[in-house]
N, C-alpha and C. Protein backbone atom coordinates (compact mmCIF):
# COMPACT_ATOMS: atom_id res chain seq x y z
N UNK A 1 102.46 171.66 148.64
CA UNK A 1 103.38 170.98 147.75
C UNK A 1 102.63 170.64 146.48
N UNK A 2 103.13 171.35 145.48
CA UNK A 2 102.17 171.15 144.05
C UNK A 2 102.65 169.42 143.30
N UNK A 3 101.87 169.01 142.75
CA UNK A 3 102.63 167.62 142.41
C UNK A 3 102.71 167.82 140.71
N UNK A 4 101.94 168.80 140.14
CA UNK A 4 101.87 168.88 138.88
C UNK A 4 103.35 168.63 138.47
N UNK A 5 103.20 167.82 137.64
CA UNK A 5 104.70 167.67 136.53
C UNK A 5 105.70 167.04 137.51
N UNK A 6 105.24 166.34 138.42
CA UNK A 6 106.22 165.86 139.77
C UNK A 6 106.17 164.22 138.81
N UNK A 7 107.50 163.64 139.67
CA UNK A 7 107.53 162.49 139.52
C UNK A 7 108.07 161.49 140.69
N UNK A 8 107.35 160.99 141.09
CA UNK A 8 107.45 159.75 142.54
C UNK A 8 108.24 158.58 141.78
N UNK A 9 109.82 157.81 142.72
CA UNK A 9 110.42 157.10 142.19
C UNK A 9 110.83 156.23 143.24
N UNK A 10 111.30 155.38 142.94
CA UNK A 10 111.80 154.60 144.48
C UNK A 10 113.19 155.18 144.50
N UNK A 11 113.79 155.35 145.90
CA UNK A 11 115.37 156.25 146.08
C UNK A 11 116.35 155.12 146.27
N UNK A 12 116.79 153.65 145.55
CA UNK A 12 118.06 153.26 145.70
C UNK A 12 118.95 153.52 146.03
N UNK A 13 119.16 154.54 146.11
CA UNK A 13 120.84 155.31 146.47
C UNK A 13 121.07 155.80 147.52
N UNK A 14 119.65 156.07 148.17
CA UNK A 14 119.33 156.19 150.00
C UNK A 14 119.27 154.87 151.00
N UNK A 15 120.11 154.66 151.97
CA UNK A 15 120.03 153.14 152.57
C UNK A 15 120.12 153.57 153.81
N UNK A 16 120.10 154.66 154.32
CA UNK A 16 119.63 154.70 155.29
C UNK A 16 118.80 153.95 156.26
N UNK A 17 117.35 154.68 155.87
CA UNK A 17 116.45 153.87 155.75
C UNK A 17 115.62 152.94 154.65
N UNK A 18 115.05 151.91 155.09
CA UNK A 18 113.86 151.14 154.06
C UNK A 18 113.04 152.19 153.63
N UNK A 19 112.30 151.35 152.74
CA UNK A 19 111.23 151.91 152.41
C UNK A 19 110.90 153.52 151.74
N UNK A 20 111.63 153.92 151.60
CA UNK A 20 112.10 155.60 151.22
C UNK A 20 111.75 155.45 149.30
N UNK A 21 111.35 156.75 149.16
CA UNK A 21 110.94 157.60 147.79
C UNK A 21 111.34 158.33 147.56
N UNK A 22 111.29 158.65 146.54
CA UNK A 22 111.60 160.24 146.21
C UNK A 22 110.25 161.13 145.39
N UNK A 23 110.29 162.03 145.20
CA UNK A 23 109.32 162.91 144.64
C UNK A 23 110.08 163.91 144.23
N UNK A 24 110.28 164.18 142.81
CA UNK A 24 110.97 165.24 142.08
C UNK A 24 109.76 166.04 141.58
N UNK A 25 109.83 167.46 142.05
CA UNK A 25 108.73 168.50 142.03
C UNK A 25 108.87 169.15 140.65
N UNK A 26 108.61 169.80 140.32
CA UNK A 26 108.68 170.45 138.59
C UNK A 26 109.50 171.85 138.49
N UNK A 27 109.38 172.21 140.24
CA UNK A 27 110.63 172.73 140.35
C UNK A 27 112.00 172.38 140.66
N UNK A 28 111.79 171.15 140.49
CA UNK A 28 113.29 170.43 140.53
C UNK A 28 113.85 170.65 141.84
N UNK A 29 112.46 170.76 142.85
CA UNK A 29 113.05 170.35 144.35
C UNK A 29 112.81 168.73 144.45
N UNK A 30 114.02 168.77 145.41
CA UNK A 30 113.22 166.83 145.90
C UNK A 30 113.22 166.24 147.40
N UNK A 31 112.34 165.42 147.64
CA UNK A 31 111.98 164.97 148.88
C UNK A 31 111.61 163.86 149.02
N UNK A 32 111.97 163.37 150.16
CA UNK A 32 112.06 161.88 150.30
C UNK A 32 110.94 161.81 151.29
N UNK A 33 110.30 160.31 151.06
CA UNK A 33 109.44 160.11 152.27
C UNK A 33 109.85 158.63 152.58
N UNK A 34 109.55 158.31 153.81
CA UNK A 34 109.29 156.78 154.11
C UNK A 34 107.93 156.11 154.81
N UNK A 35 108.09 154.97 153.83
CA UNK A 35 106.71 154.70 154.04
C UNK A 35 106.74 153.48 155.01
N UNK A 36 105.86 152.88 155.88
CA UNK A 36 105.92 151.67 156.50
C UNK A 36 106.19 150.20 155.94
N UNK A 37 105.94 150.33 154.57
CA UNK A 37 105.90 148.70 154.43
C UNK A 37 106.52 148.72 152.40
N UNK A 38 107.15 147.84 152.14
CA UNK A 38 107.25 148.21 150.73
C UNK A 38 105.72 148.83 149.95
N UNK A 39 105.30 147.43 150.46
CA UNK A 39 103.51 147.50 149.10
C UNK A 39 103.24 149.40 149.50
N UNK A 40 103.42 149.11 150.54
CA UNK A 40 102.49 150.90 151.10
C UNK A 40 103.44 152.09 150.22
N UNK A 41 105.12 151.27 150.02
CA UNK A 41 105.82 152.69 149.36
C UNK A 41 105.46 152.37 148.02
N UNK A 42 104.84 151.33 147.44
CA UNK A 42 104.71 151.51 145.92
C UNK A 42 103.73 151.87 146.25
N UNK A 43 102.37 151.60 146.40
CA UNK A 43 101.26 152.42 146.72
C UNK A 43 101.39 153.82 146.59
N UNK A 44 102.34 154.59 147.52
CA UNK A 44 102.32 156.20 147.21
C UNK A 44 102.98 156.38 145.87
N UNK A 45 104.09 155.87 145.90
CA UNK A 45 104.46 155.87 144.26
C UNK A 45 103.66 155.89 143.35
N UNK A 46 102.68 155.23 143.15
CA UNK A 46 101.67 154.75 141.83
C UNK A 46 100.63 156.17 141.76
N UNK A 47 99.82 156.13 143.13
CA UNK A 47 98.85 157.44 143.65
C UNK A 47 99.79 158.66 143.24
N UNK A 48 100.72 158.78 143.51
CA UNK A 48 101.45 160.17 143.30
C UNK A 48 101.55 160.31 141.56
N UNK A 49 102.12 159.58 141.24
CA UNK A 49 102.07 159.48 139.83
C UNK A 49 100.93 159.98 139.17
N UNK A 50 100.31 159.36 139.14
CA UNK A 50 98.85 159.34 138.84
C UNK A 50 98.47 160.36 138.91
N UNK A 51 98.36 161.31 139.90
CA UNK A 51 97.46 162.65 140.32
C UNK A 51 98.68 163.18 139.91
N UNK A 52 99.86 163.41 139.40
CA UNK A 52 100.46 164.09 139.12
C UNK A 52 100.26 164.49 137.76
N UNK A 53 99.90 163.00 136.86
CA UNK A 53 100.21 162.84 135.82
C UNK A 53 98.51 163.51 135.14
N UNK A 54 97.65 163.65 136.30
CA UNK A 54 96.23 163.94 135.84
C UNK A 54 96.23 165.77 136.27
N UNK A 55 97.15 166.05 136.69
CA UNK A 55 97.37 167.77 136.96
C UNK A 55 98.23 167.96 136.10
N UNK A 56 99.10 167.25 135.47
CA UNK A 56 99.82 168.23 134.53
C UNK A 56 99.67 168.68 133.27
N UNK A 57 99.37 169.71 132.56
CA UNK A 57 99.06 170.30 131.36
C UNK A 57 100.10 170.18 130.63
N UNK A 58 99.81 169.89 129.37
CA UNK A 58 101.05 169.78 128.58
C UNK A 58 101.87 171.16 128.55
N UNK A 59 103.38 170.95 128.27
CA UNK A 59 103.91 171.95 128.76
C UNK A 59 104.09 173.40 127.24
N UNK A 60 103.96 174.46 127.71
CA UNK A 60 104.11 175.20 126.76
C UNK A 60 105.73 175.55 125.97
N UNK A 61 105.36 176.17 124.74
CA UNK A 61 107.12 176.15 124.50
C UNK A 61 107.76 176.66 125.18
N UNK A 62 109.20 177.04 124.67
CA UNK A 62 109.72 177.77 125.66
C UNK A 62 109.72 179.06 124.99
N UNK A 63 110.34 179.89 125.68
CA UNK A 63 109.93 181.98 125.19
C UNK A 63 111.53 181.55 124.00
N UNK A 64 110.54 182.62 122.78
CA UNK A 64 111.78 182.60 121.77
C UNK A 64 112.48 184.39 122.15
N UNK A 65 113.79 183.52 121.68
CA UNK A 65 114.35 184.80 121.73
C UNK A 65 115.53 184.89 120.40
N UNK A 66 116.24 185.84 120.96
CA UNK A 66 117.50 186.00 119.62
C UNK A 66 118.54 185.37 119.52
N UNK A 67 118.72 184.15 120.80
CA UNK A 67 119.93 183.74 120.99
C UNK A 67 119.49 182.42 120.98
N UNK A 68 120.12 181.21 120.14
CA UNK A 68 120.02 179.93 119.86
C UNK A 68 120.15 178.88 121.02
N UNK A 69 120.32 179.39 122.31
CA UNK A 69 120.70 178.73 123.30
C UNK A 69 119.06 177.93 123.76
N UNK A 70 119.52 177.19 124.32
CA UNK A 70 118.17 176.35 124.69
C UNK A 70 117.78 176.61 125.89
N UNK A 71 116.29 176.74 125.74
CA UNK A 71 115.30 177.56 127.32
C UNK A 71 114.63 175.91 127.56
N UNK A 72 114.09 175.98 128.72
CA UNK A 72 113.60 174.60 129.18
C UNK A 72 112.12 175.25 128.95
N UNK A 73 111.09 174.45 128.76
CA UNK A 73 109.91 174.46 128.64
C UNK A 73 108.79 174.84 129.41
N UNK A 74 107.96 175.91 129.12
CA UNK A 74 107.31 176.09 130.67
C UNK A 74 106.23 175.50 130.87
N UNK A 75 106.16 174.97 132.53
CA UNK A 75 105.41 173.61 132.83
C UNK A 75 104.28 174.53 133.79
N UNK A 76 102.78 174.70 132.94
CA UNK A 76 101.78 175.17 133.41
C UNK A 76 101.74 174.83 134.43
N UNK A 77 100.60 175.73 135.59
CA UNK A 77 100.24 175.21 137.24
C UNK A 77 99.05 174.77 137.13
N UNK A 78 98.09 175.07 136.33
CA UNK A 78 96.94 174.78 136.37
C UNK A 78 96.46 173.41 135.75
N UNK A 79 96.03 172.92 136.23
CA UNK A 79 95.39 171.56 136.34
C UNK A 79 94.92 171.15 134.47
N UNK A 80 95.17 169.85 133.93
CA UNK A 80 94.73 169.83 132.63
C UNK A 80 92.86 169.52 132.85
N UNK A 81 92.33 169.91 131.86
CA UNK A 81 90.67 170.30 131.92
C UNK A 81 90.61 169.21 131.02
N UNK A 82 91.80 168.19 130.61
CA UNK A 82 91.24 166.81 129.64
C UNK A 82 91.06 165.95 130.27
N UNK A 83 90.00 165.35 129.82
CA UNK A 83 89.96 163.72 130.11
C UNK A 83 91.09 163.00 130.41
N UNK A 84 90.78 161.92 131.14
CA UNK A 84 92.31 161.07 131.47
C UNK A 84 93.10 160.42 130.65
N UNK A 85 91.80 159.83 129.36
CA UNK A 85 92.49 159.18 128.13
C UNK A 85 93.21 160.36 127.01
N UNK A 86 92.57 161.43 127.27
CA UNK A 86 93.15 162.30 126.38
C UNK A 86 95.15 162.69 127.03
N UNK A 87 95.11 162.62 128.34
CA UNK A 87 96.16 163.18 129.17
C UNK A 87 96.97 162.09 128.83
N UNK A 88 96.41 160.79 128.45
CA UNK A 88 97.65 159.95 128.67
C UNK A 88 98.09 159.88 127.10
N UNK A 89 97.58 160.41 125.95
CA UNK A 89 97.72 160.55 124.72
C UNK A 89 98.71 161.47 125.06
N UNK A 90 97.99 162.62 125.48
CA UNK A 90 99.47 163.88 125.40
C UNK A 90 100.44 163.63 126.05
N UNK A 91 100.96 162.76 127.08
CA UNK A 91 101.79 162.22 127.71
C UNK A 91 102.62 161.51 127.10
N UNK A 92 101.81 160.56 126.06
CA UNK A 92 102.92 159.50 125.11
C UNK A 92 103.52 160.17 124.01
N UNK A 93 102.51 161.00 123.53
CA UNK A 93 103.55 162.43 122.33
C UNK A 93 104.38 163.21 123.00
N UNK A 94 103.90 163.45 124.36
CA UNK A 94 105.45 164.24 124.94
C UNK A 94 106.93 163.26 124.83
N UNK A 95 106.29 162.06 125.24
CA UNK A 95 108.00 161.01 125.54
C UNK A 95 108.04 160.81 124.27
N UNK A 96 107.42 160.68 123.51
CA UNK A 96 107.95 160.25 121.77
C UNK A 96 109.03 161.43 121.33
N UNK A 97 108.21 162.62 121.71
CA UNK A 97 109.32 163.71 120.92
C UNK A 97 110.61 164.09 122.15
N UNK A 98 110.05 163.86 123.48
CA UNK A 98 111.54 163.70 124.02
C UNK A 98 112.99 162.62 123.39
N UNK A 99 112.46 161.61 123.41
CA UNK A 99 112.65 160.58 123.37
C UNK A 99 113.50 161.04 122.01
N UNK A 100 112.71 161.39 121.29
CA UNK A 100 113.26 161.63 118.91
C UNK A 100 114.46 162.74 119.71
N UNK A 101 114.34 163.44 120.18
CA UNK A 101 115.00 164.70 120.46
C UNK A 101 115.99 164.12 121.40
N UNK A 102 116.18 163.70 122.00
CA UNK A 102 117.25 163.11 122.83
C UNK A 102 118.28 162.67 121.94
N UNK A 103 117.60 161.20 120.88
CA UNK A 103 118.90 160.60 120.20
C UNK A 103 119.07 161.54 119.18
N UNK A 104 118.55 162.39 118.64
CA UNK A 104 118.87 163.59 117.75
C UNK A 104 119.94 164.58 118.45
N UNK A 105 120.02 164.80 119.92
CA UNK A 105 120.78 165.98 120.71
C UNK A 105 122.01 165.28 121.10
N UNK A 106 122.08 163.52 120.87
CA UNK A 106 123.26 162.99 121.41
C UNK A 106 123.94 162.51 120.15
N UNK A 107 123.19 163.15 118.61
CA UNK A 107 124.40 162.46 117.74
C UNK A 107 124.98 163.96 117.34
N UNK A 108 124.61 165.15 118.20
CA UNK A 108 124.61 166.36 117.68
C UNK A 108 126.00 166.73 118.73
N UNK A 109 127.66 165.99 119.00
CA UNK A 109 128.17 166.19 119.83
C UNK A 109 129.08 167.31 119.77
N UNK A 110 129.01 168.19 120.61
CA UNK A 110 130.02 169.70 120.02
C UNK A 110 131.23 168.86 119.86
N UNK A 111 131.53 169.85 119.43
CA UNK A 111 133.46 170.09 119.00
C UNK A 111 134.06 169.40 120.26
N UNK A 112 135.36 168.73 120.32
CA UNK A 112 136.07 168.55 121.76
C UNK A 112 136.41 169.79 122.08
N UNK A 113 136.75 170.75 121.44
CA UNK A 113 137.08 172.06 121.62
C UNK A 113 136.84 172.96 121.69
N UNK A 114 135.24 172.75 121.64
CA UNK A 114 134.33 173.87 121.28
C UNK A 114 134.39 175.03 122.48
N UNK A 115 133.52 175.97 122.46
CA UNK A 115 133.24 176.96 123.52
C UNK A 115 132.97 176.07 124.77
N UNK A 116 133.32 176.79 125.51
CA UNK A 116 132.49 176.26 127.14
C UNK A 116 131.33 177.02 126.85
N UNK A 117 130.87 177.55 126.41
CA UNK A 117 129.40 177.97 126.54
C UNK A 117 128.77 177.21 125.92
N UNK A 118 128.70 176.39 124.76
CA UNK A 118 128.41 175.34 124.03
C UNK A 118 128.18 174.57 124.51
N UNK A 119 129.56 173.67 125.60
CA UNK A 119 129.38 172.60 126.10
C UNK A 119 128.42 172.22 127.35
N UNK A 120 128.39 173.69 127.86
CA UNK A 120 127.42 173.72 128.93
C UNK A 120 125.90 173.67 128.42
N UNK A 121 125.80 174.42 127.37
CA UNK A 121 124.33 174.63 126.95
C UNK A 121 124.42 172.93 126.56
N UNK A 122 124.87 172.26 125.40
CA UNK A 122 124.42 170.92 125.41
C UNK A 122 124.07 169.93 126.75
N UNK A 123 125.29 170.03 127.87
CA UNK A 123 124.88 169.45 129.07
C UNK A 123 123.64 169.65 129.55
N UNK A 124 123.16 170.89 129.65
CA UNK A 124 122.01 171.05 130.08
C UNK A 124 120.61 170.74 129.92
N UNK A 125 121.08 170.78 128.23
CA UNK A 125 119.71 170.25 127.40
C UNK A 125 119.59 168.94 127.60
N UNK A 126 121.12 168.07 127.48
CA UNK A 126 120.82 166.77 127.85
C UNK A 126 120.63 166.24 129.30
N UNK A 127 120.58 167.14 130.36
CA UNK A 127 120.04 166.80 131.39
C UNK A 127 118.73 167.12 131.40
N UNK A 128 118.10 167.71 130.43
CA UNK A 128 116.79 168.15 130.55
C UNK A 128 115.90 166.87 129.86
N UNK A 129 116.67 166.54 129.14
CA UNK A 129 115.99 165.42 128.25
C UNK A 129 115.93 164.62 128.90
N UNK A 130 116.95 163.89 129.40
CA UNK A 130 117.31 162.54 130.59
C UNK A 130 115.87 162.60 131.28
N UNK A 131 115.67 163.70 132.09
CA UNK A 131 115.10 164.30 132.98
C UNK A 131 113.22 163.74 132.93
N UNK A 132 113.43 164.58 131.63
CA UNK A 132 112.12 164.47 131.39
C UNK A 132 111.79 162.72 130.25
């Protein structure tokens, strides 16, 4: 299970059981664990984070092509070779320009009428943004 570009969260919406997580993979699989005790499920939370956040390379663009539609970004496998202070620099310029690009993609609202191909490509991007 690769953790690069993963993100460990607590699962509210699961009541099953206590104590339960989630872990969203970078392939946008997800999996829950449960842990014995709260402290112990923030514990994996924090550790997961962390080594996630110290394997992931900043992500490359996405492939250009001829068609204006939006590609999601490709999220290297290989481990970043920076320092930790450097990783958490490239980490805060990633959410800054998510972040600029988000309220830029939500004042950008298609047509009510526009194409369904339109409306889907915006959904997507804005689930990508949310996302990330």
């Amino acid at each position: 299970l690769g953790v690069h570009h993963a993100l460990a969260e607590r699962a509210p919406k699961y009541t099953k059981r206590p104590n339960v997580f989630r872990l969203q993979t970078a392939e946008r699989r997800l999996f829950l664990f449960q842990a014995p005790t709260p402290e112990e499920m923030l514990s994996w939370i924090s550790r997961i984070n962390l080594v996630a956040a110290l394997f992931s390379s900043p992500p490359f663009p996405a492939a250009v092509g001829s068609q204006r539609r939006f590609v999601r970004p490709i999220l290297p496998t290989a481990p970043s070779r920076s320092p930790p202070e450097e990783q958490l620099r490239s980490h805060e310029r990633w959410l800054e320009r998510v972040v600029q690009e988000l309220l830029e993609h939500q004042r950008q609202l298609p047509e009510g009428r526009g194409r369904a191909r339109d409306l889907d490509e915006y959904r997507v991007k804005k689930e990508f943004l949310m996302e990330e």
